[in-house]
PDB file of N, CA and C in Angstrom:
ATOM      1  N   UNK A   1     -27.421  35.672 -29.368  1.00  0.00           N
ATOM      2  CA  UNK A   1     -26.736  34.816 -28.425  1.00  0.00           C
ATOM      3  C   UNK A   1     -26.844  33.362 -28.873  1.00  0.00           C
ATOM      4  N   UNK A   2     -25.829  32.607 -28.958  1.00  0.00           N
ATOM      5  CA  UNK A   2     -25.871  31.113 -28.943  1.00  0.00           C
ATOM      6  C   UNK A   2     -25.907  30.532 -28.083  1.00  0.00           C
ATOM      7  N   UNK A   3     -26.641  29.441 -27.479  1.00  0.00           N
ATOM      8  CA  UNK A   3     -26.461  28.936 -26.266  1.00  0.00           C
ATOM      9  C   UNK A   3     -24.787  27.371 -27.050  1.00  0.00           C
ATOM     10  N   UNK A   4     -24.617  27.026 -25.661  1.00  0.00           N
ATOM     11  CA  UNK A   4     -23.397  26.487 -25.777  1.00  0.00           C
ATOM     12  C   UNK A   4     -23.498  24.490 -25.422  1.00  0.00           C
ATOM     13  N   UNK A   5     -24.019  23.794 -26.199  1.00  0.00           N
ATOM     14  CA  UNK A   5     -24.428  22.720 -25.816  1.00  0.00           C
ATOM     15  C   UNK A   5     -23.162  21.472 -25.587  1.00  0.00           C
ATOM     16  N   UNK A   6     -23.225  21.170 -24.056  1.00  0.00           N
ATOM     17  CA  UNK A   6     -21.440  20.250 -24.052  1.00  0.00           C
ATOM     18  C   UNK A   6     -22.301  18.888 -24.152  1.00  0.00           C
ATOM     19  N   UNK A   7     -21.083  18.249 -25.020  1.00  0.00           N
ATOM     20  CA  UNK A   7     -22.031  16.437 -25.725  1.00  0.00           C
ATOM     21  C   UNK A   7     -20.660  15.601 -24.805  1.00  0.00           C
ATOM     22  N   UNK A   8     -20.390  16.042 -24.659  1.00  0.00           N
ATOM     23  CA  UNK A   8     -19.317  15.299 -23.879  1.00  0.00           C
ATOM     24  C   UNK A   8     -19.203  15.238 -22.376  1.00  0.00           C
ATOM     25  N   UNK A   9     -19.622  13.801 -21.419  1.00  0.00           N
ATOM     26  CA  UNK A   9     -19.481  13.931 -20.257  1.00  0.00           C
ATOM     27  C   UNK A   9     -17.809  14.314 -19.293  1.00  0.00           C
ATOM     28  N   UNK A  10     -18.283  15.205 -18.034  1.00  0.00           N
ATOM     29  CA  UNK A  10     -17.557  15.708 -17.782  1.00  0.00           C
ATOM     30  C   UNK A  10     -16.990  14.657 -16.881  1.00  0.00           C
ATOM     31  N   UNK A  11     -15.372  14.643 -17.313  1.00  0.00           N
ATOM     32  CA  UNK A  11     -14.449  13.332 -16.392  1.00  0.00           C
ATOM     33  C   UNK A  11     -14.655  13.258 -14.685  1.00  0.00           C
ATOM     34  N   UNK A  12     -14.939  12.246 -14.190  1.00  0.00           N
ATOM     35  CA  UNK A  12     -14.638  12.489 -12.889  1.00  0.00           C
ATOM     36  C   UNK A  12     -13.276  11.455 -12.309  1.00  0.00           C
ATOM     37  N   UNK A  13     -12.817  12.197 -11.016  1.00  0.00           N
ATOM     38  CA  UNK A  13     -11.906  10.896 -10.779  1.00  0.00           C
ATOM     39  C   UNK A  13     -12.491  10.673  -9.579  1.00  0.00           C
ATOM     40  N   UNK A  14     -12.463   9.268  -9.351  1.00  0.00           N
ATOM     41  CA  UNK A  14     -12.699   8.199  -8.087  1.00  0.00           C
ATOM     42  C   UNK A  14     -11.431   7.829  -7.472  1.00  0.00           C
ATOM     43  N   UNK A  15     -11.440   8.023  -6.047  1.00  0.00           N
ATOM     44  CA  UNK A  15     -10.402   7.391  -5.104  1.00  0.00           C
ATOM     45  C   UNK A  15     -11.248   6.660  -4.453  1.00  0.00           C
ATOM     46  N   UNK A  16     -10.521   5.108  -4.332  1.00  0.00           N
ATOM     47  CA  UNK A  16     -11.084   4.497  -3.707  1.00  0.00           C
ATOM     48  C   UNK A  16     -10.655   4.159  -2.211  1.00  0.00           C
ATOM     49  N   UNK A  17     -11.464   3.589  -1.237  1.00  0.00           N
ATOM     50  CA  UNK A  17     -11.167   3.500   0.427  1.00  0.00           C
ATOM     51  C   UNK A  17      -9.646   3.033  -0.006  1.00  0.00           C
ATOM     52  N   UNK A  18      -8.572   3.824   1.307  1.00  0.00           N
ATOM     53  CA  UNK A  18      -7.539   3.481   1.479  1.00  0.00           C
ATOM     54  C   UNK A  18      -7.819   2.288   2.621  1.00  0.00           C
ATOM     55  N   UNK A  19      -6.777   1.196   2.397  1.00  0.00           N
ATOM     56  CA  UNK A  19      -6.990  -0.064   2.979  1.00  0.00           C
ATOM     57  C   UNK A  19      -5.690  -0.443   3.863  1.00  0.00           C
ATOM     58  N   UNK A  20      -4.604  -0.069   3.170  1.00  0.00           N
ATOM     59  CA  UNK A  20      -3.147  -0.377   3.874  1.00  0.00           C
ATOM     60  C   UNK A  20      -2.824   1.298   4.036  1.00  0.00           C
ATOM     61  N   UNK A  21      -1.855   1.380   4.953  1.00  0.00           N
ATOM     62  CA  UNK A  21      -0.976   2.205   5.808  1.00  0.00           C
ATOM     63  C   UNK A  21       0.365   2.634   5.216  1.00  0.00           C
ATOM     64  N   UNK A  22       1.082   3.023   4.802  1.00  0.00           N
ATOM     65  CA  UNK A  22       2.572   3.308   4.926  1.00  0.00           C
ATOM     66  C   UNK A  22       3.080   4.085   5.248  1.00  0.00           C
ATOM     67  N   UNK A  23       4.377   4.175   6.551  1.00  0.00           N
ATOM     68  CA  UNK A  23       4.482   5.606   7.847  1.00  0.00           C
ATOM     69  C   UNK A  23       6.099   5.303   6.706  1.00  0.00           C
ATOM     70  N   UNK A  24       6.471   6.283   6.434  1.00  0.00           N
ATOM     71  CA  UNK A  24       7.580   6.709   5.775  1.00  0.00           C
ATOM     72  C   UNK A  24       7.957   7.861   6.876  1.00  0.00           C
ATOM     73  N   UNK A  25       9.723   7.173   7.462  1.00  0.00           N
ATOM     74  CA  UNK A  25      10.165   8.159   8.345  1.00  0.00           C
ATOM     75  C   UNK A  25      11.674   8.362   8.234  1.00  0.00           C
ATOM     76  N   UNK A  26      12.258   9.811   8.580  1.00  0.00           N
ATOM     77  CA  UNK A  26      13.669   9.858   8.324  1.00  0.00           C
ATOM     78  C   UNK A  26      14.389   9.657   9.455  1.00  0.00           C
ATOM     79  N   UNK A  27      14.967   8.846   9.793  1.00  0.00           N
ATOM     80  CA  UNK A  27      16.356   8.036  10.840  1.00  0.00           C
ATOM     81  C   UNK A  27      17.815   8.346  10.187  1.00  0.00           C
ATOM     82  N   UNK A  28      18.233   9.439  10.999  1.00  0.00           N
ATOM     83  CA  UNK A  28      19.665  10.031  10.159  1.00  0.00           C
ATOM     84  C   UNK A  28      19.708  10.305   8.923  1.00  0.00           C
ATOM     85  N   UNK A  29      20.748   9.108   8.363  1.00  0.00           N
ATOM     86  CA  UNK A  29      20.773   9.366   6.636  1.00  0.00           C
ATOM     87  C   UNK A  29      19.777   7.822   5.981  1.00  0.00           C
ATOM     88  N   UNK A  30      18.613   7.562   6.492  1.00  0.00           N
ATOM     89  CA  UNK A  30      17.861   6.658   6.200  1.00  0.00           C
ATOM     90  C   UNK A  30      16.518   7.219   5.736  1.00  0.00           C
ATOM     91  N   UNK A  31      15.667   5.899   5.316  1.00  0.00           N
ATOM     92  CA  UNK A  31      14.314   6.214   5.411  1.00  0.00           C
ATOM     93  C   UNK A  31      13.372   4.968   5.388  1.00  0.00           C
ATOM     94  N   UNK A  32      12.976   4.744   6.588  1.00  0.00           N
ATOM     95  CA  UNK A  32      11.589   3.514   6.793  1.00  0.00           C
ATOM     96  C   UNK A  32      10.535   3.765   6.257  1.00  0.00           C
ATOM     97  N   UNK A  33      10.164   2.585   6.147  1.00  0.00           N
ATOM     98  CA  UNK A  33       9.459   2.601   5.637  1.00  0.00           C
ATOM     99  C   UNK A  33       8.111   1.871   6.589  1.00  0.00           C
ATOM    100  N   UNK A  34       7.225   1.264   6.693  1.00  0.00           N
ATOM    101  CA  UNK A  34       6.131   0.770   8.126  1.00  0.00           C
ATOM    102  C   UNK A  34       4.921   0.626   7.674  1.00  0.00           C
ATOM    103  N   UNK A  35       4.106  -0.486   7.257  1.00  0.00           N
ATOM    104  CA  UNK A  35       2.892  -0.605   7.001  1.00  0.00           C
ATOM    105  C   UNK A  35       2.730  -1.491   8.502  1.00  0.00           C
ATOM    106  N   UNK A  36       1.595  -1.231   9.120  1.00  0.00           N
ATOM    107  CA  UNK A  36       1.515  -1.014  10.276  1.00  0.00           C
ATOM    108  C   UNK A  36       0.173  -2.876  10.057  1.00  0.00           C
ATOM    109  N   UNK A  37      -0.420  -2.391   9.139  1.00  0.00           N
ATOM    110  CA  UNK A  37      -1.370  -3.338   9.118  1.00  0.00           C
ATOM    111  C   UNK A  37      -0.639  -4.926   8.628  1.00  0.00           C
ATOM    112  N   UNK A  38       0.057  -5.195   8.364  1.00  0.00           N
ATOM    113  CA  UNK A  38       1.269  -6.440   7.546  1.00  0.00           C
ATOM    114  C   UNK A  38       2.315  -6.369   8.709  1.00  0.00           C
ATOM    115  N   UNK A  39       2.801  -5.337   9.277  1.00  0.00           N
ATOM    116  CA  UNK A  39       3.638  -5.146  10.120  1.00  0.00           C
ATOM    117  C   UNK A  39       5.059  -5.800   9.230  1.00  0.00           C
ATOM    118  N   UNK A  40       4.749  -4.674   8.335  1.00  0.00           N
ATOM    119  CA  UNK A  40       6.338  -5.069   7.315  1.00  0.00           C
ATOM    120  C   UNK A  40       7.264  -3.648   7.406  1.00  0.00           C
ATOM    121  N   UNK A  41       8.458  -3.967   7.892  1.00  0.00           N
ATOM    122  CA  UNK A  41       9.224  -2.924   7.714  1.00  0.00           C
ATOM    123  C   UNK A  41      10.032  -2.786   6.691  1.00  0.00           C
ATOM    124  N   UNK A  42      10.697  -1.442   5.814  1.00  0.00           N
ATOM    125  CA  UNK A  42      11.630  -1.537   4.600  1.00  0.00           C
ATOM    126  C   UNK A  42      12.835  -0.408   5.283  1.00  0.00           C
ATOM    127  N   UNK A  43      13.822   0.140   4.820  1.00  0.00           N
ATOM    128  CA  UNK A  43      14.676   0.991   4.977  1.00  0.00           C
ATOM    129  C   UNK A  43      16.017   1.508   3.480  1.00  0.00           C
ATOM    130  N   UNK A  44      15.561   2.229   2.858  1.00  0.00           N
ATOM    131  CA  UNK A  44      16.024   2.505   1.987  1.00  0.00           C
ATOM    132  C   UNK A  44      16.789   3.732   2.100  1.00  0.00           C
ATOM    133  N   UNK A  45      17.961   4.424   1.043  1.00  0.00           N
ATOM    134  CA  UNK A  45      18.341   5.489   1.399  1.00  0.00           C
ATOM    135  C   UNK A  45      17.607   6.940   0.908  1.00  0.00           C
ATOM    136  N   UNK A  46      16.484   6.799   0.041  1.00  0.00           N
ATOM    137  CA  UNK A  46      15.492   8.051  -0.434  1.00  0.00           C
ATOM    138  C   UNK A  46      14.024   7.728  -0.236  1.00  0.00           C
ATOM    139  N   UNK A  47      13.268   8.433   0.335  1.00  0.00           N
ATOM    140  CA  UNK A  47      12.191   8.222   0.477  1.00  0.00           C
ATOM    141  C   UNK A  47      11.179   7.451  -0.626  1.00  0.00           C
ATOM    142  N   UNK A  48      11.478   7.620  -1.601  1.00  0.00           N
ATOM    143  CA  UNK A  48      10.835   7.007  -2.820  1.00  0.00           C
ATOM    144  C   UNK A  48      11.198   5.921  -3.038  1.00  0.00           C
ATOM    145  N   UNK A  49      12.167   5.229  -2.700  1.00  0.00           N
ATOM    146  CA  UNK A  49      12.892   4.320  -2.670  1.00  0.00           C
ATOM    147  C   UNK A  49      12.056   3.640  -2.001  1.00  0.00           C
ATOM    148  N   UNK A  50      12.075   3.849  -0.149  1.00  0.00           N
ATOM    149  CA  UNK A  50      11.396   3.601   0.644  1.00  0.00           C
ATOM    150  C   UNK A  50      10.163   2.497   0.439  1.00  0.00           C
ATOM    151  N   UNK A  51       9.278   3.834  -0.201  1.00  0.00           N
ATOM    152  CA  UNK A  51       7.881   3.752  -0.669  1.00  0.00           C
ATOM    153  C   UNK A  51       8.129   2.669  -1.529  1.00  0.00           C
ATOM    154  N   UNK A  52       8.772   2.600  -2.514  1.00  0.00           N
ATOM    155  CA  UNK A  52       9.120   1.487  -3.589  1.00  0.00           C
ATOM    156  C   UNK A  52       9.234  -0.128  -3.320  1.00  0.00           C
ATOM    157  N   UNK A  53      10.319  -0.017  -2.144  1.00  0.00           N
ATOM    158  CA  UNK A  53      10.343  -0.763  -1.705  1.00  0.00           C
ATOM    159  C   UNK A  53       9.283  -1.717  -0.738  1.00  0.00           C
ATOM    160  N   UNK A  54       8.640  -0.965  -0.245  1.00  0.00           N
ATOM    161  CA  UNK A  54       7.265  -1.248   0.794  1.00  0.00           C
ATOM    162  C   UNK A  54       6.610  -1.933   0.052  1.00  0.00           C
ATOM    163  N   UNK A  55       5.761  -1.104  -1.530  1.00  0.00           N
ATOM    164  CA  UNK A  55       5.033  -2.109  -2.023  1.00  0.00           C
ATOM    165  C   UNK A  55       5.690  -3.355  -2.617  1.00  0.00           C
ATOM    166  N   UNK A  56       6.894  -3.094  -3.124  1.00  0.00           N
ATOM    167  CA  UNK A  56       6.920  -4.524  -3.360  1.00  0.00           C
ATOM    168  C   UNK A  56       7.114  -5.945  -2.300  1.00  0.00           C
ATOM    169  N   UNK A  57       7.374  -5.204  -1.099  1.00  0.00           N
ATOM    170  CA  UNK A  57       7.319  -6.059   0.163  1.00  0.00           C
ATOM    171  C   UNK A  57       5.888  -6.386   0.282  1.00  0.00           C
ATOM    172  N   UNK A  58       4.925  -5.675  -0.119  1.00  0.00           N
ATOM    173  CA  UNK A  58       3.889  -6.046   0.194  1.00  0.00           C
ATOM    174  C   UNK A  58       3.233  -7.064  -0.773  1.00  0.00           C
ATOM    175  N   UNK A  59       3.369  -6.836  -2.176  1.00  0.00           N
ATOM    176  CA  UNK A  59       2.962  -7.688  -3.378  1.00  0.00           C
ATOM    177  C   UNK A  59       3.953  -9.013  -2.173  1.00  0.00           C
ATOM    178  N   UNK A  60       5.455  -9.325  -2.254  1.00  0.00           N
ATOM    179  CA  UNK A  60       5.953 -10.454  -2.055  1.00  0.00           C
ATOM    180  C   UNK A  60       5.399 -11.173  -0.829  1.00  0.00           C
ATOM    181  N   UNK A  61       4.900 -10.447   0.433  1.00  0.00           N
ATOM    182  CA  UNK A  61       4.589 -11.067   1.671  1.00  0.00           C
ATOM    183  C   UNK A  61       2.527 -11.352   1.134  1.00  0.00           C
ATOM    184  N   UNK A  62       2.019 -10.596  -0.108  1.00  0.00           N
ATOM    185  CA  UNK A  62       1.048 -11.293  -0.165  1.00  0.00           C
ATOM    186  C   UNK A  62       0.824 -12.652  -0.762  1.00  0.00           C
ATOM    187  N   UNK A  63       1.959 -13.133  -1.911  1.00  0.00           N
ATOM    188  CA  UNK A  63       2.189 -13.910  -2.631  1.00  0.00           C
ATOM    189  C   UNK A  63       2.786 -14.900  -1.428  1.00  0.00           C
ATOM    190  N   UNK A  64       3.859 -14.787  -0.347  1.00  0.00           N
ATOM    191  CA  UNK A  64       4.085 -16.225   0.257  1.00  0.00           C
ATOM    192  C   UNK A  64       2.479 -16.044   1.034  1.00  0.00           C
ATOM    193  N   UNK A  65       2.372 -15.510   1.377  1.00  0.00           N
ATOM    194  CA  UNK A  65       1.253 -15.878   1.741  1.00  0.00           C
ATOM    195  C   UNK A  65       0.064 -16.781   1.497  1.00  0.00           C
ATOM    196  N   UNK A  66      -0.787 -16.460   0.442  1.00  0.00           N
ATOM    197  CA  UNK A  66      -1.039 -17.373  -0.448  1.00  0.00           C
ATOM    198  C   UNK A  66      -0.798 -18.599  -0.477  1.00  0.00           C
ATOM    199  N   UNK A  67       0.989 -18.723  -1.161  1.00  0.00           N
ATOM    200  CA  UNK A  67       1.112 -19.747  -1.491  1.00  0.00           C
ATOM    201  C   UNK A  67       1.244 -20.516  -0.097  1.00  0.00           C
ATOM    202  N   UNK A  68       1.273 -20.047   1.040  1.00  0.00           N
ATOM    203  CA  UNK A  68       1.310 -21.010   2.565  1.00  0.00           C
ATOM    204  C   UNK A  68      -0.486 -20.756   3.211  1.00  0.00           C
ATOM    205  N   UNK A  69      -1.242 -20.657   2.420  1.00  0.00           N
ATOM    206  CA  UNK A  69      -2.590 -19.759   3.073  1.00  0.00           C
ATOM    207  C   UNK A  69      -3.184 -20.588   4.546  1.00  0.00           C
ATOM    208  N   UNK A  70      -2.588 -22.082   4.459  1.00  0.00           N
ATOM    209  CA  UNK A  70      -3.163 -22.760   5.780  1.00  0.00           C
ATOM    210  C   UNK A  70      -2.468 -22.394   6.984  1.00  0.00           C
ATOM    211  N   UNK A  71      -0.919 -21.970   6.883  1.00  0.00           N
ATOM    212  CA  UNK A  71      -0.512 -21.773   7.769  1.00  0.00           C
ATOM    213  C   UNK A  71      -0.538 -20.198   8.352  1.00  0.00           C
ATOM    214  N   UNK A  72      -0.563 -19.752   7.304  1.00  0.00           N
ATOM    215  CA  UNK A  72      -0.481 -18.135   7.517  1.00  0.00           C
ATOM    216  C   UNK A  72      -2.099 -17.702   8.446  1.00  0.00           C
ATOM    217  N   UNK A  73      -2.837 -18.258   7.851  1.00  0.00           N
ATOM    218  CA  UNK A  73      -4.540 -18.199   8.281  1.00  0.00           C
ATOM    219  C   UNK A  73      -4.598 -18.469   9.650  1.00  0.00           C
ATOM    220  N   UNK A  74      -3.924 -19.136  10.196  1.00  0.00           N
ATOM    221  CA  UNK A  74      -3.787 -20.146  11.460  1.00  0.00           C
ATOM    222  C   UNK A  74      -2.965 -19.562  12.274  1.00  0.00           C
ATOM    223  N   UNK A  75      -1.871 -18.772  11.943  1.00  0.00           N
ATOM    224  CA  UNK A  75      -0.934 -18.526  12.594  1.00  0.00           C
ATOM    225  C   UNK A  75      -1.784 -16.817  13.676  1.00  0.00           C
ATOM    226  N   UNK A  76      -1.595 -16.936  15.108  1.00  0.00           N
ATOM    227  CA  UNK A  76      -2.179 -15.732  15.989  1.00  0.00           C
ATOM    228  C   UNK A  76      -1.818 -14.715  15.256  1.00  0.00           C
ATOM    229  N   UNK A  77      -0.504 -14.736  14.769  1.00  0.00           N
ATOM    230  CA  UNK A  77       0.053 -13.550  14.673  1.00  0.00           C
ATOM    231  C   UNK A  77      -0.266 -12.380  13.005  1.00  0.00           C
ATOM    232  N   UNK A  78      -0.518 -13.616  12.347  1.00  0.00           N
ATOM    233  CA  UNK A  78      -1.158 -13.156  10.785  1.00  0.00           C
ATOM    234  C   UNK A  78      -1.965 -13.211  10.441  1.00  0.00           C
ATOM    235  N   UNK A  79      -2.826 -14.088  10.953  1.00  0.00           N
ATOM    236  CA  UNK A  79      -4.554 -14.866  10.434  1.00  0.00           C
ATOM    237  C   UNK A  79      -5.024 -13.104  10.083  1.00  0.00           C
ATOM    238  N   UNK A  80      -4.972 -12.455  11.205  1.00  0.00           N
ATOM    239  CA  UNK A  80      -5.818 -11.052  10.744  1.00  0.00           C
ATOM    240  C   UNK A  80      -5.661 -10.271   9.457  1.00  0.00           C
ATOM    241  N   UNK A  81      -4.177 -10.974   8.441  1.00  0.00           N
ATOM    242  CA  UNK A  81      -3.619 -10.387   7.656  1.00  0.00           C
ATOM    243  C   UNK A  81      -4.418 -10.428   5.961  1.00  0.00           C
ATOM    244  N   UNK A  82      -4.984 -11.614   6.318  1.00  0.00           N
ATOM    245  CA  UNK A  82      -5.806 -11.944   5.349  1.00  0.00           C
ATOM    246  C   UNK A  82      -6.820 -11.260   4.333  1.00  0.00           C
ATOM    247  N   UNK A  83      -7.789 -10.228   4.896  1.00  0.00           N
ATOM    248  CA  UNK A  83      -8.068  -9.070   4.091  1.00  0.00           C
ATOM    249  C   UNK A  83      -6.914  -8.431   3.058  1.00  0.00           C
ATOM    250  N   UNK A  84      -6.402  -8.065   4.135  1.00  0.00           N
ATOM    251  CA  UNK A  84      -5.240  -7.337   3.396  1.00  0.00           C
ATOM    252  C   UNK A  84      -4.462  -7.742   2.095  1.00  0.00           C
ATOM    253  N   UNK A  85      -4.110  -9.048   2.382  1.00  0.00           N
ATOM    254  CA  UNK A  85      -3.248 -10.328   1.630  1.00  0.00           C
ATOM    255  C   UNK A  85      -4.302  -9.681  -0.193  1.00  0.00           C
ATOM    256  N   UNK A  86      -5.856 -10.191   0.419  1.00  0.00           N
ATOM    257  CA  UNK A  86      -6.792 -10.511  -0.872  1.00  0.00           C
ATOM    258  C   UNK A  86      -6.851  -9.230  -1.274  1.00  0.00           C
ATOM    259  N   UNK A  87      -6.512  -8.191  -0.450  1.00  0.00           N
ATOM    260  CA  UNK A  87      -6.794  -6.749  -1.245  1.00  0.00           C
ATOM    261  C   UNK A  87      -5.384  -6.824  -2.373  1.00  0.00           C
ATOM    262  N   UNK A  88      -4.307  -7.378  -1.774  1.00  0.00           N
ATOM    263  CA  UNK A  88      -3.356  -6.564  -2.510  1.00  0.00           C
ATOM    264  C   UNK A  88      -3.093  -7.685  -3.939  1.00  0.00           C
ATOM    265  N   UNK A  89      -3.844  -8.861  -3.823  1.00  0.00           N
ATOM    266  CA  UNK A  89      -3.712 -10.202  -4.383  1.00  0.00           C
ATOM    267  C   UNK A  89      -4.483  -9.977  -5.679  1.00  0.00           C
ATOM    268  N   UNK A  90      -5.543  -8.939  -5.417  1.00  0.00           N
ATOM    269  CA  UNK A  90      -6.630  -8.602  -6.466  1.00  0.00           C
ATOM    270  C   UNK A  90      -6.181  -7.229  -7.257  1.00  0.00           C
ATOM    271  N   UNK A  91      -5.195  -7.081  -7.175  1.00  0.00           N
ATOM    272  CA  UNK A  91      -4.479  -5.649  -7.532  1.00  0.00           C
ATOM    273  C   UNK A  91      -3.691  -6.098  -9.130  1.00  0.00           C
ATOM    274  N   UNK A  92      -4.137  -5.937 -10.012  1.00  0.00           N
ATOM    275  CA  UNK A  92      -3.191  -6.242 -11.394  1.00  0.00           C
ATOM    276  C   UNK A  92      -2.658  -5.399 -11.739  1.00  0.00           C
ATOM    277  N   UNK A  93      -2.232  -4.163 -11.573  1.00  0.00           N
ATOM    278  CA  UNK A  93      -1.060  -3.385 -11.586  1.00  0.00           C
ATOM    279  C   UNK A  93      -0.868  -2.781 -10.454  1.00  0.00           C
ATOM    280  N   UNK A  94       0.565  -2.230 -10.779  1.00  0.00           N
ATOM    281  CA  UNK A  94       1.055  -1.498 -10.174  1.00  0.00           C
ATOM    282  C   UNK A  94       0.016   0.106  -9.277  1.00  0.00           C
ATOM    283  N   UNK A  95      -0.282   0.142 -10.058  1.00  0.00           N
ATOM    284  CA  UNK A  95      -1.238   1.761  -9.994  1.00  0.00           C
ATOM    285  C   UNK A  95      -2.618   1.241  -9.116  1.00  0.00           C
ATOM    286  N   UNK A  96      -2.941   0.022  -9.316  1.00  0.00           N
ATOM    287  CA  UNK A  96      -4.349  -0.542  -8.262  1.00  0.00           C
ATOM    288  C   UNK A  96      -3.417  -0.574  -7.090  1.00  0.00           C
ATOM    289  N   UNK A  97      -2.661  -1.065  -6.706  1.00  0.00           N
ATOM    290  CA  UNK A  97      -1.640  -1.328  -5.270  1.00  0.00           C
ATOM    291  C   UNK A  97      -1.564   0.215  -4.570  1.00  0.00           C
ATOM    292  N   UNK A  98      -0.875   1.125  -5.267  1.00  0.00           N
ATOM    293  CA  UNK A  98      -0.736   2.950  -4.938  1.00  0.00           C
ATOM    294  C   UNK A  98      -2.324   3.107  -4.414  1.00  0.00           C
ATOM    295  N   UNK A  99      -3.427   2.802  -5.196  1.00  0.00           N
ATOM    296  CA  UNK A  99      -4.795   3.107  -5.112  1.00  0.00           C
ATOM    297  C   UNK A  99      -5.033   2.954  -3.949  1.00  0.00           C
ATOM    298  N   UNK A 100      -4.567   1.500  -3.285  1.00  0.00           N
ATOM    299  CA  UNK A 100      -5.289   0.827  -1.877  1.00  0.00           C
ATOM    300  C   UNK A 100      -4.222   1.728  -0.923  1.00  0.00           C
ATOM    301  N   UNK A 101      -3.396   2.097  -0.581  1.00  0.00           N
ATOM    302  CA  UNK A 101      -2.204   2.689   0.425  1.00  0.00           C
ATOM    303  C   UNK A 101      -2.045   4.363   0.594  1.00  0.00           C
ATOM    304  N   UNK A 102      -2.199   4.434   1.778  1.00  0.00           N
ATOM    305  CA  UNK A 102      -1.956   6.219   1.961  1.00  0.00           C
ATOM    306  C   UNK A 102      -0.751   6.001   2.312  1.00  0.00           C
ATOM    307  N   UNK A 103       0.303   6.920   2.345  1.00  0.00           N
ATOM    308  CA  UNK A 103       1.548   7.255   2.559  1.00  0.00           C
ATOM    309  C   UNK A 103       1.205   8.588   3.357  1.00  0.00           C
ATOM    310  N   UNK A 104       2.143   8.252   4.717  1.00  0.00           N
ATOM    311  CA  UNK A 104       2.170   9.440   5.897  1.00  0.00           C
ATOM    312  C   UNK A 104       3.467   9.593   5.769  1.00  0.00           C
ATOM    313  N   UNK A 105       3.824  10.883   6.352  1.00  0.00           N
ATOM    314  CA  UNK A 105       5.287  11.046   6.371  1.00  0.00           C
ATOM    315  C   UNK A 105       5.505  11.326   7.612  1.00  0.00           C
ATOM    316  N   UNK A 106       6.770  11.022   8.714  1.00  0.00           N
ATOM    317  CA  UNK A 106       7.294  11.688   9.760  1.00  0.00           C
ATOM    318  C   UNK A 106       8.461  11.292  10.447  1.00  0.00           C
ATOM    319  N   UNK A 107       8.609  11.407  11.693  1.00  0.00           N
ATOM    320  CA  UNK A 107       9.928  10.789  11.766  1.00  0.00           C
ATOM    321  C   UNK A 107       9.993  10.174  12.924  1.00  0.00           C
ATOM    322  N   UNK A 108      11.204   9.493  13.351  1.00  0.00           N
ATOM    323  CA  UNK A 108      11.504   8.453  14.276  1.00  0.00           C
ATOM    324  C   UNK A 108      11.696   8.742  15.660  1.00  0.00           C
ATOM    325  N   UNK A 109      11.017   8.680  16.933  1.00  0.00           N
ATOM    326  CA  UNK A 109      11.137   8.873  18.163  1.00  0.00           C
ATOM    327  C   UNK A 109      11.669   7.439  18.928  1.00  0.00           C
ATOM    328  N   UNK A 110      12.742   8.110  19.405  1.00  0.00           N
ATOM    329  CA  UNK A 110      12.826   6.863  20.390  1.00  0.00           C
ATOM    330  C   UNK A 110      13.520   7.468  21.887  1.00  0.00           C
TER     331      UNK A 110
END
């Protein structure tokens, strides 16, 4: 018998805490999009789209942000947004942004 010696560590993958929200929902021939925590809405015509669209709403509303940080900080309605802003601000690709966001799927009641 040979025993079988592995020299090579075995890969693991890490997910890290989800931080932002995105409710992806179908409205007729649509699809919203809803991060609940930014309170940014998108509406595209394919769900992926959707999704597509969201983060880059989110990269752009973290960037004015930023660049207005006294007013945004100050303001009742956003000051709380600020975590969020630095999570997505500290993100250098694309694939760190997906990392921080769960995607739910469902649909529209009204």
């Amino acid at each position: 018998m040979s025993s079988h010696v592995r020299t090579k560590p075995i890969p693991m993958i890490t997910v890290p805490e989800k931080r932002l929200t995105v409710l992806i929902a179908q409205d007729d021939d649509q699809y919203s999009a809803y991060c609940p925590e930014l309170d940014l809405v998108t509406e595209m015509e394919t769900p992926e789209s959707a999704q597509e669209d969201m983060l880059d709403a989110m990269r752009d509303y973290a960037e004015e942000y930023l660049d207005d940080l006294k007013r945004y900080s100050q303001s009742p309605n956003r000051a709380h947004h600020l975590p969020y802003v630095q999570f997505i601000a500290a993100c250098k690709t694309e694939w760190e942004l997906r990392m921080l966001v769960e995607v739910r799927y469902g649909v529209v009641h009204v």
